[in-house]
Protein backbone atom coordinates (compact mmCIF):
# COMPACT_ATOMS: atom_id res chain seq x y z
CA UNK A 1 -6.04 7.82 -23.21
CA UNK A 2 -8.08 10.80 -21.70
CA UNK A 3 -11.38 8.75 -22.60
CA UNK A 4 -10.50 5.52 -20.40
CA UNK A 5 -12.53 3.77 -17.95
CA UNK A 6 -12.71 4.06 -14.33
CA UNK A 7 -11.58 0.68 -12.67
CA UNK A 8 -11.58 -0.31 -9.41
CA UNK A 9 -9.07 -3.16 -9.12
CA UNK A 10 -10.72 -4.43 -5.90
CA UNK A 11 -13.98 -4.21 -3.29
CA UNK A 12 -15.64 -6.49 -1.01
CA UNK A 13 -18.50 -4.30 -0.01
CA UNK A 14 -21.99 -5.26 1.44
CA UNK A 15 -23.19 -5.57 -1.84
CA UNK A 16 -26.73 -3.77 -2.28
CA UNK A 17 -29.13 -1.79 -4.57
CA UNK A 18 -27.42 1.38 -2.80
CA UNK A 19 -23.84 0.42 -3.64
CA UNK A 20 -24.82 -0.80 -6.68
CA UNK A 21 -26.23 2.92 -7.70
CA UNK A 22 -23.34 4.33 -5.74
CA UNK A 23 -21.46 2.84 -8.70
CA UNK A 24 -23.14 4.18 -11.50
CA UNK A 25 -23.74 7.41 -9.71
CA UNK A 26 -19.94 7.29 -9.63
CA UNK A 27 -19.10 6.55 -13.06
CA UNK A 28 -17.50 3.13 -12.49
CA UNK A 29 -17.14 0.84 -15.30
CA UNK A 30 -15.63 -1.82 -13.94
CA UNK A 31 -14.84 -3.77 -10.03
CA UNK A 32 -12.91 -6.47 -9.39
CA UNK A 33 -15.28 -8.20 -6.62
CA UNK A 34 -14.18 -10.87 -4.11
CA UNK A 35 -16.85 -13.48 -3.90
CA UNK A 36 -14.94 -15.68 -1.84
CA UNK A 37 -12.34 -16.06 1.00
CA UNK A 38 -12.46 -19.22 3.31
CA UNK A 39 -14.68 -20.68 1.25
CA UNK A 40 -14.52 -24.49 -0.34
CA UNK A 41 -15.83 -24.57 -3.78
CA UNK A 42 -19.64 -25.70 -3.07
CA UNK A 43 -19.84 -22.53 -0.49
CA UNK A 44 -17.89 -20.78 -3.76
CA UNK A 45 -21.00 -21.90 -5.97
CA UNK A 46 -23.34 -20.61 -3.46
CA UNK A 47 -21.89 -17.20 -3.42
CA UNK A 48 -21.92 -17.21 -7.20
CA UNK A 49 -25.78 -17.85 -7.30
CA UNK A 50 -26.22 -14.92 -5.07
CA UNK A 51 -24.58 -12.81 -7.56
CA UNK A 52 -26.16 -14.48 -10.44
CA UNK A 53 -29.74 -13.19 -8.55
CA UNK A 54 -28.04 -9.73 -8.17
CA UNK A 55 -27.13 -10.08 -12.19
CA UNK A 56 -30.87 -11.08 -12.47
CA UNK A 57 -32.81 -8.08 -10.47
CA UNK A 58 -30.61 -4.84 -11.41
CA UNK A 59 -29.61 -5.61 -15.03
CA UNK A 60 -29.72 -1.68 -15.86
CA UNK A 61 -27.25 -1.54 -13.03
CA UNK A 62 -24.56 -4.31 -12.61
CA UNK A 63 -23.70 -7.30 -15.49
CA UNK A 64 -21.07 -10.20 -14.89
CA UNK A 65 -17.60 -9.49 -16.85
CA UNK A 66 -15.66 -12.35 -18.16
CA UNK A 67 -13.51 -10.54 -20.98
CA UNK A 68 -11.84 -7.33 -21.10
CA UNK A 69 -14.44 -5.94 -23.74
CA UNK A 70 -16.97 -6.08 -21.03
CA UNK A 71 -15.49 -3.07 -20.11
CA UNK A 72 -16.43 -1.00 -23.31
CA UNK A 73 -19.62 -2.86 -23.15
CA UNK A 74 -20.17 -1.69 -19.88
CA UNK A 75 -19.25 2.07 -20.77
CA UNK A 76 -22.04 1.44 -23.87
CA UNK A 77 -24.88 0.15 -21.77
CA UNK A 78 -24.22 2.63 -18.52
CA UNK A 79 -23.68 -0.18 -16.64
CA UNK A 80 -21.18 -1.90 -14.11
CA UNK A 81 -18.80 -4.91 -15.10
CA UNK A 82 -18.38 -7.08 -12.26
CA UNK A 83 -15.43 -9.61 -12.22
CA UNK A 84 -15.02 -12.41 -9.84
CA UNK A 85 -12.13 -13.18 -7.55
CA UNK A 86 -10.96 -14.96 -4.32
CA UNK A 87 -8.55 -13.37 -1.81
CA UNK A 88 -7.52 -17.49 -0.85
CA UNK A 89 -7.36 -20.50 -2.82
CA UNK A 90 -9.80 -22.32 -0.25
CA UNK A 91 -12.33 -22.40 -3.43
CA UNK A 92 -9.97 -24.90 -5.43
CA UNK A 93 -9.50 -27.06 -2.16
CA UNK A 94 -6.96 -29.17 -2.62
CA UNK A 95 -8.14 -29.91 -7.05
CA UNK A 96 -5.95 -28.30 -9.63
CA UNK A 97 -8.56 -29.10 -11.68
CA UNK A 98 -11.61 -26.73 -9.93
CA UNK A 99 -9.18 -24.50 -11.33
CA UNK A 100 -10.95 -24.62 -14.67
CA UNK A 101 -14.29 -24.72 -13.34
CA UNK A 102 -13.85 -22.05 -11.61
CA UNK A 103 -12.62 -20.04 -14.23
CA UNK A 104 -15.41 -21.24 -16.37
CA UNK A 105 -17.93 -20.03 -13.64
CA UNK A 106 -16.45 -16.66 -14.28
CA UNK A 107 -13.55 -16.51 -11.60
CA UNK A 108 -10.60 -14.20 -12.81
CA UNK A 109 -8.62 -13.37 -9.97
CA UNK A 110 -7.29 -15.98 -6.92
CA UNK A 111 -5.00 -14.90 -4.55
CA UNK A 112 -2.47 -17.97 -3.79
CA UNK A 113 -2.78 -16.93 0.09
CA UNK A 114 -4.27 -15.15 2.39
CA UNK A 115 -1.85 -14.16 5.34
CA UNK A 116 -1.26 -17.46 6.18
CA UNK A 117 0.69 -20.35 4.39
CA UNK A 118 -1.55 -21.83 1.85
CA UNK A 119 -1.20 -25.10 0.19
CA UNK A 120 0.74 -22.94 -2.20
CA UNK A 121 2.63 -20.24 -0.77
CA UNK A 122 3.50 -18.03 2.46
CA UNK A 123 0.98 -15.74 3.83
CA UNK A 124 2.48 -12.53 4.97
CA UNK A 125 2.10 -12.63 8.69
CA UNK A 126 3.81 -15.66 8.80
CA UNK A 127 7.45 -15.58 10.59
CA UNK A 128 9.19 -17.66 7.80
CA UNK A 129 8.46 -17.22 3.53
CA UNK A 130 9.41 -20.52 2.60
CA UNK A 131 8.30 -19.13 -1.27
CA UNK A 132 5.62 -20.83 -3.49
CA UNK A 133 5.24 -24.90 -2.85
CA UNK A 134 5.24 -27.92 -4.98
CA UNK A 135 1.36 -27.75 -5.41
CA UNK A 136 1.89 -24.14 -6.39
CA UNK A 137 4.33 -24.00 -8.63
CA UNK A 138 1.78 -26.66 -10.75
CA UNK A 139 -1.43 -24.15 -9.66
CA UNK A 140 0.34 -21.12 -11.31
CA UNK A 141 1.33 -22.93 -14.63
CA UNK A 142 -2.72 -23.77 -14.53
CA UNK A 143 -4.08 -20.43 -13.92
CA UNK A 144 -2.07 -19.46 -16.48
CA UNK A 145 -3.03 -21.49 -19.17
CA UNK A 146 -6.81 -21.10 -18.31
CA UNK A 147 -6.52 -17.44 -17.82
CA UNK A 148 -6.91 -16.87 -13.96
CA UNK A 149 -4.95 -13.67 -12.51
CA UNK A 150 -2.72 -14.57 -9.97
CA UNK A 151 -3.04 -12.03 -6.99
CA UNK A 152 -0.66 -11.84 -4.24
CA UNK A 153 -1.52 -8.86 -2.26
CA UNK A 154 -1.71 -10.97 1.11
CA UNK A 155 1.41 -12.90 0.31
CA UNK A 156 4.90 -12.73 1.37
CA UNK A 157 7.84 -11.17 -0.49
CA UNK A 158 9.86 -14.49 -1.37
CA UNK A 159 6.86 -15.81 -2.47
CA UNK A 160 5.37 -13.30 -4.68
CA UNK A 161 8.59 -12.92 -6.04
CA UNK A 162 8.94 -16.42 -6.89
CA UNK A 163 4.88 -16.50 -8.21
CA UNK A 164 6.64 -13.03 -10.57
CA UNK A 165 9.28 -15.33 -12.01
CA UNK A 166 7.59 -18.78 -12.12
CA UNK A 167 4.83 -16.87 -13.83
CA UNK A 168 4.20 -16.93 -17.70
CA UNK A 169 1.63 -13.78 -17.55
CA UNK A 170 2.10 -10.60 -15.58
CA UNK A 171 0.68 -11.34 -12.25
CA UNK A 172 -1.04 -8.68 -10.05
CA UNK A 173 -0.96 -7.12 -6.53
CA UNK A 174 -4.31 -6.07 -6.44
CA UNK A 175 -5.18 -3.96 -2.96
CA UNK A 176 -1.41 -2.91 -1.73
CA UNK A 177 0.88 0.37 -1.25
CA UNK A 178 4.24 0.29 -0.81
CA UNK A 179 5.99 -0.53 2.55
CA UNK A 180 8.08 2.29 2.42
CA UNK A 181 4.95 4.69 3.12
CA UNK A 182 3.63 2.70 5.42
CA UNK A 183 4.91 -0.34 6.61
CA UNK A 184 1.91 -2.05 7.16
CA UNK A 185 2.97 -6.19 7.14
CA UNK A 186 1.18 -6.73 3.50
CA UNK A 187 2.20 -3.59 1.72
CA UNK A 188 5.02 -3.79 -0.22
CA UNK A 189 9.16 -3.06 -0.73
CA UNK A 190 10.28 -1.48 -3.51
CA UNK A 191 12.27 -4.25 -4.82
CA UNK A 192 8.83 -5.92 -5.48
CA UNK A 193 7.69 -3.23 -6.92
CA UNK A 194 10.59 -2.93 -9.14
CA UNK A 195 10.14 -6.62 -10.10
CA UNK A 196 6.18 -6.33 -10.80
CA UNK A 197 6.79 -3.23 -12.78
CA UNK A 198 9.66 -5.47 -14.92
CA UNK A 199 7.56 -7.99 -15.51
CA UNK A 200 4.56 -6.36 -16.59
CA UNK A 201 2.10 -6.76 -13.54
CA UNK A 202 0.03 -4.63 -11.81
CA UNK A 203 -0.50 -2.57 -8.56
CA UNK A 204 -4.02 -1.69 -7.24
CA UNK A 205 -3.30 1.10 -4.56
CA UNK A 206 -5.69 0.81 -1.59
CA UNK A 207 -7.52 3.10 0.64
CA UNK A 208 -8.51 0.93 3.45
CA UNK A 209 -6.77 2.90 6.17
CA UNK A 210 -4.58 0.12 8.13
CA UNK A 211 -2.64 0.58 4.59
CA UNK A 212 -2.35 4.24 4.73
CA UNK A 213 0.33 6.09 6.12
CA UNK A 214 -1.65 7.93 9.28
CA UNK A 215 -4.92 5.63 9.03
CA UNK A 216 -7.82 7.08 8.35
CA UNK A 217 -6.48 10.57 8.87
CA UNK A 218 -4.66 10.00 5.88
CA UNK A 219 -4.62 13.14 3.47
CA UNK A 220 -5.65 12.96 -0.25
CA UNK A 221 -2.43 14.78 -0.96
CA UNK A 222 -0.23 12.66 0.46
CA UNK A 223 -1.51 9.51 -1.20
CA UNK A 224 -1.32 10.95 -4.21
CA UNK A 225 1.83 11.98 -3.98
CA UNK A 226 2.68 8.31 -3.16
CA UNK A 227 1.00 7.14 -5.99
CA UNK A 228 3.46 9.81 -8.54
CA UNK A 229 6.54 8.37 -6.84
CA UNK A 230 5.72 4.52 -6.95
CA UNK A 231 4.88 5.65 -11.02
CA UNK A 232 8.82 6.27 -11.54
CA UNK A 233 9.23 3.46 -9.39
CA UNK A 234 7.08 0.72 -11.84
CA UNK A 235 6.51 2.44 -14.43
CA UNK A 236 2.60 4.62 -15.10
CA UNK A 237 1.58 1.53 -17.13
CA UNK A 238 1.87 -1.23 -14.57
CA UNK A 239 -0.38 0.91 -11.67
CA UNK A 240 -3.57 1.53 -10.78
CA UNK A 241 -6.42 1.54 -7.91
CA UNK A 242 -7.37 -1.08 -5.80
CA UNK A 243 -9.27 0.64 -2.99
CA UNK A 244 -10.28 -2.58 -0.96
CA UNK A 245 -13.70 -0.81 -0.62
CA UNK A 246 -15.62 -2.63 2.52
CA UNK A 247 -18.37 -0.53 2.52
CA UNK A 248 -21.32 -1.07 5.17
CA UNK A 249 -20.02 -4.30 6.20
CA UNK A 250 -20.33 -5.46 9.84
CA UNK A 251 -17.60 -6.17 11.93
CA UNK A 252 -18.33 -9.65 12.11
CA UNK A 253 -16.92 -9.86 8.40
CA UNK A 254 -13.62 -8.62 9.40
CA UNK A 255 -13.41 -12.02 11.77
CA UNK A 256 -14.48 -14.09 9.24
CA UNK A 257 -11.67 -12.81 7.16
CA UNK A 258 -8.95 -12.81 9.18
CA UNK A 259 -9.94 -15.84 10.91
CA UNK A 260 -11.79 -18.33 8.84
CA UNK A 261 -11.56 -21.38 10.04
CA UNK A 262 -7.89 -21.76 11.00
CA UNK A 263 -8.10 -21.04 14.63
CA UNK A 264 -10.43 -20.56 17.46
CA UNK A 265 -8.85 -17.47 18.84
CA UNK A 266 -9.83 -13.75 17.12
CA UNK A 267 -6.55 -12.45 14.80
CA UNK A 268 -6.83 -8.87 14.96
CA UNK A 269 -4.30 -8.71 11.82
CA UNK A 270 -4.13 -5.00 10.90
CA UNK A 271 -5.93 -3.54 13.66
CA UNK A 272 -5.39 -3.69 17.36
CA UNK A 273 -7.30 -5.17 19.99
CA UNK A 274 -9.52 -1.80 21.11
CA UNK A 275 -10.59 -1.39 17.36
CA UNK A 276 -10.83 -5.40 16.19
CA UNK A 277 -13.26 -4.04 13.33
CA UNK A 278 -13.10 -1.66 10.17
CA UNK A 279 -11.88 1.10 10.68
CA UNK A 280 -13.15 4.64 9.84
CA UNK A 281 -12.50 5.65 6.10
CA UNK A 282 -10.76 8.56 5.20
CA UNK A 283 -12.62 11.94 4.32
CA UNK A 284 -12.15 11.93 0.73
CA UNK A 285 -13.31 7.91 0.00
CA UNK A 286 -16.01 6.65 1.43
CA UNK A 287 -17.67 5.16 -1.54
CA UNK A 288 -18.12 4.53 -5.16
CA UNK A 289 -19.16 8.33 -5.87
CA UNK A 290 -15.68 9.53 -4.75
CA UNK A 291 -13.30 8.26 -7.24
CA UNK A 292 -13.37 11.77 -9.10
CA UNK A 293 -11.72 13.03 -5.78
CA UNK A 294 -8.55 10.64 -6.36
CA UNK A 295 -8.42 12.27 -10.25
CA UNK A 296 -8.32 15.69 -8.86
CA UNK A 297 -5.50 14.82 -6.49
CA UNK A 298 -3.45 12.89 -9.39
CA UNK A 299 -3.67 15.91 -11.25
CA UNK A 300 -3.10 18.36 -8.49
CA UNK A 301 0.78 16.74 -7.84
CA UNK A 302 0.91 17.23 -11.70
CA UNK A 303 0.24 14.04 -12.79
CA UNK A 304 -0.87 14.45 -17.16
CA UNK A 305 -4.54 13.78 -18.15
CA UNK A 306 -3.67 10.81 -19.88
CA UNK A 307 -1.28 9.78 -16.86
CA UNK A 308 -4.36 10.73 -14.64
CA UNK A 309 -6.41 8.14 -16.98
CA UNK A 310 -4.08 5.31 -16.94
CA UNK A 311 -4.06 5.24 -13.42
CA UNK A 312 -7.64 5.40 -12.77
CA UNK A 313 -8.90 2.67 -15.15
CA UNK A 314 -6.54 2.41 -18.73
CA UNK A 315 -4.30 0.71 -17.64
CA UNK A 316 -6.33 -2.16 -15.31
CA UNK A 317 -8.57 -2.33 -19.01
CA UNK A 318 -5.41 -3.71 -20.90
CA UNK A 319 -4.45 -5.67 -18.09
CA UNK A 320 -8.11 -7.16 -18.63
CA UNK A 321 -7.65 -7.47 -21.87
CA UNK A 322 -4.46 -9.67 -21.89
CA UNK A 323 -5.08 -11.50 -18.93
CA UNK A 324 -8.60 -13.59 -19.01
CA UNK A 325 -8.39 -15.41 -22.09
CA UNK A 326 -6.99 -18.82 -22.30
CA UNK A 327 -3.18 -19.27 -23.10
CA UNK A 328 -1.86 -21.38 -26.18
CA UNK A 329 1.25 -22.25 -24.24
CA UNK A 330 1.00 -26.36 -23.56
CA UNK A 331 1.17 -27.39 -19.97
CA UNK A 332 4.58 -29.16 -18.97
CA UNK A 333 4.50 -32.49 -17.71
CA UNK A 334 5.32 -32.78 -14.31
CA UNK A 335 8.36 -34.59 -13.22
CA UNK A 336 8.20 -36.77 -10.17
CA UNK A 337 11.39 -38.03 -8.02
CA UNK A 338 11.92 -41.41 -7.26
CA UNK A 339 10.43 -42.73 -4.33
């Protein structure tokens, strides 16, 4: 597997002509984008058309992916793959049947939460995980059958455990680390872990620094000595990167994330209330360009070339591969109690 792609299993940068060369100057075949957070589905649309213009003005640059052999095509043309996602469900509003749409408009990841109870499962920052909902337990058998990912990488532990066994295809934690590095409220136990690995889901690791043991001060070593441990944890096959890139975005996009429009007040989530915005990345990832620094640590804590490969793209590209296509399983009927 020495020849497999580089994969970034998630970024919400300030998407640009720059970042967009960043990528190719980096090698990057693929990026799992989020177009969407708080956003209802017409405000989803209208993000979409502003990719769709991207799509439009740097073809030799950037093409949307809908399949997992955009990926080789991508690798044939020089070019970046860019697949949709949503880090909340706002898009789908309260309609299991946007679901569809959505995935027809070229949507292939949705969160089921974002920090905060959702319609269909427990954010978590919330003080009680009551697990995945009525309405949720219906959205996952949907996603499935269409062919949307689910991603809980802002959820809580009962309820990505539940969305792991309720589940029909290997879900994904897209942006996380594990809580035993650094408990940061949204990374993740190894019991999780375990049960991702088991079921054949995936782990993006993440280098936004309120995930990284030390912050932004965070060595390259050190991650990447996380990254060789949570591999006998899972399994090499079931992890990969996720950096939650938010390159060159303003601080006003870190309130409209955390916030929305769920309350008046700011949420400083992560951060603390002298540093409310992004933090300062560390050294060795600051952009697109830097991935090879993340291969050179792998292989420095003696990670394989072919382990070294898996991580840094293989293994998201079979993930890809499985994961967007319709399912031929036939959705159950839903049983109702009696009033």
């Amino acid at each position: 597997m020495t020849d497999a792609p580089l994969i970034d299993g998630l970024q919400y940068a300030r998407w640009s002509e720059k970042v967009f060369r960043q990528m190719r100057a980096g090698g990057v075949d693929a990026v799992h984008v989020t177009i969407t957070y708080h956003e209802n589905f017409r405000e989803t649309v209208h993000n979409i058309e502003q990719w769709n213009r991207w799509f439009e003005t740097f073809p030799d640059l950037i093409f949307q992916g809908r399949t997992g052999a955009d990926v080789e095509l991508a690798r044939k043309t020089g070019r970046t793959a860019i697949f949709f996602g949503s880090q909340n469900p706002s898009c789908m509003e309260d309609d299991i049947g946007l679901i569809e749409i959505l995935h027809t408009l070229g949507l292939r990841f949705m969160q089921l939460t974002y920090n905060n109870q959702s319609l269909l499962a427990s954010g978590c920052y919330e003080d009680e995980d009551t697990g995945i909902t009525r309405m949720g337990r219906e959205v996952i058998q949907e996603m499935n059958r269409v062919g949307l990912v689910i991603d809980m990488s802002h959820s809580g532990e009962k309820s990505t455990l539940e969305a792991i066994e309720l589940s029909s295809r290997p879900i994904a934690i897209t942006h996380a680390n594990p809580a035993n590095w650094h408990p940061a409220l949204r990374n993740k136990s190894d019991m999780l872990l375990r049960a991702l690995g088991q079921s054949g889901g995936m782990l993006g690791f993440s280098v936004y620094p309120h995930h990284l043991k030390n912050g932004s001060a965070c060595q390259l070593q050190d991650f990447c000595e996380m990254i060789a441990r949570t591999a006998d944890l899972m399994g090499i096959q079931h992890i990969g990167i996720g950096t939650d890139l938010c390159q060159d975005q303003p601080d006003s996009v870190v309130e409209w994330m955390r916030v929305g429009r769920w309350t008046k007040s700011i949420d400083y989530g992560e951060g603390s209330a002298k540093s409310p915005g992004f933090p300062k990345m560390p050294e060795w990832f600051s952009d697109n360009r830097h991935f090879d620094q993340i291969a050179t640590g792998l292989r420095s804590v003696g990670m394989s070339p072919n382990e070294v490969s898996a991580v840094m793209g293989g293994n998201w590209q079979r993930f890809f591969e499985t994961s967007f296509g319709a399912s031929a399983a036939t959705p159950a009927k839903v049983s109702h109690a009696a009033e």
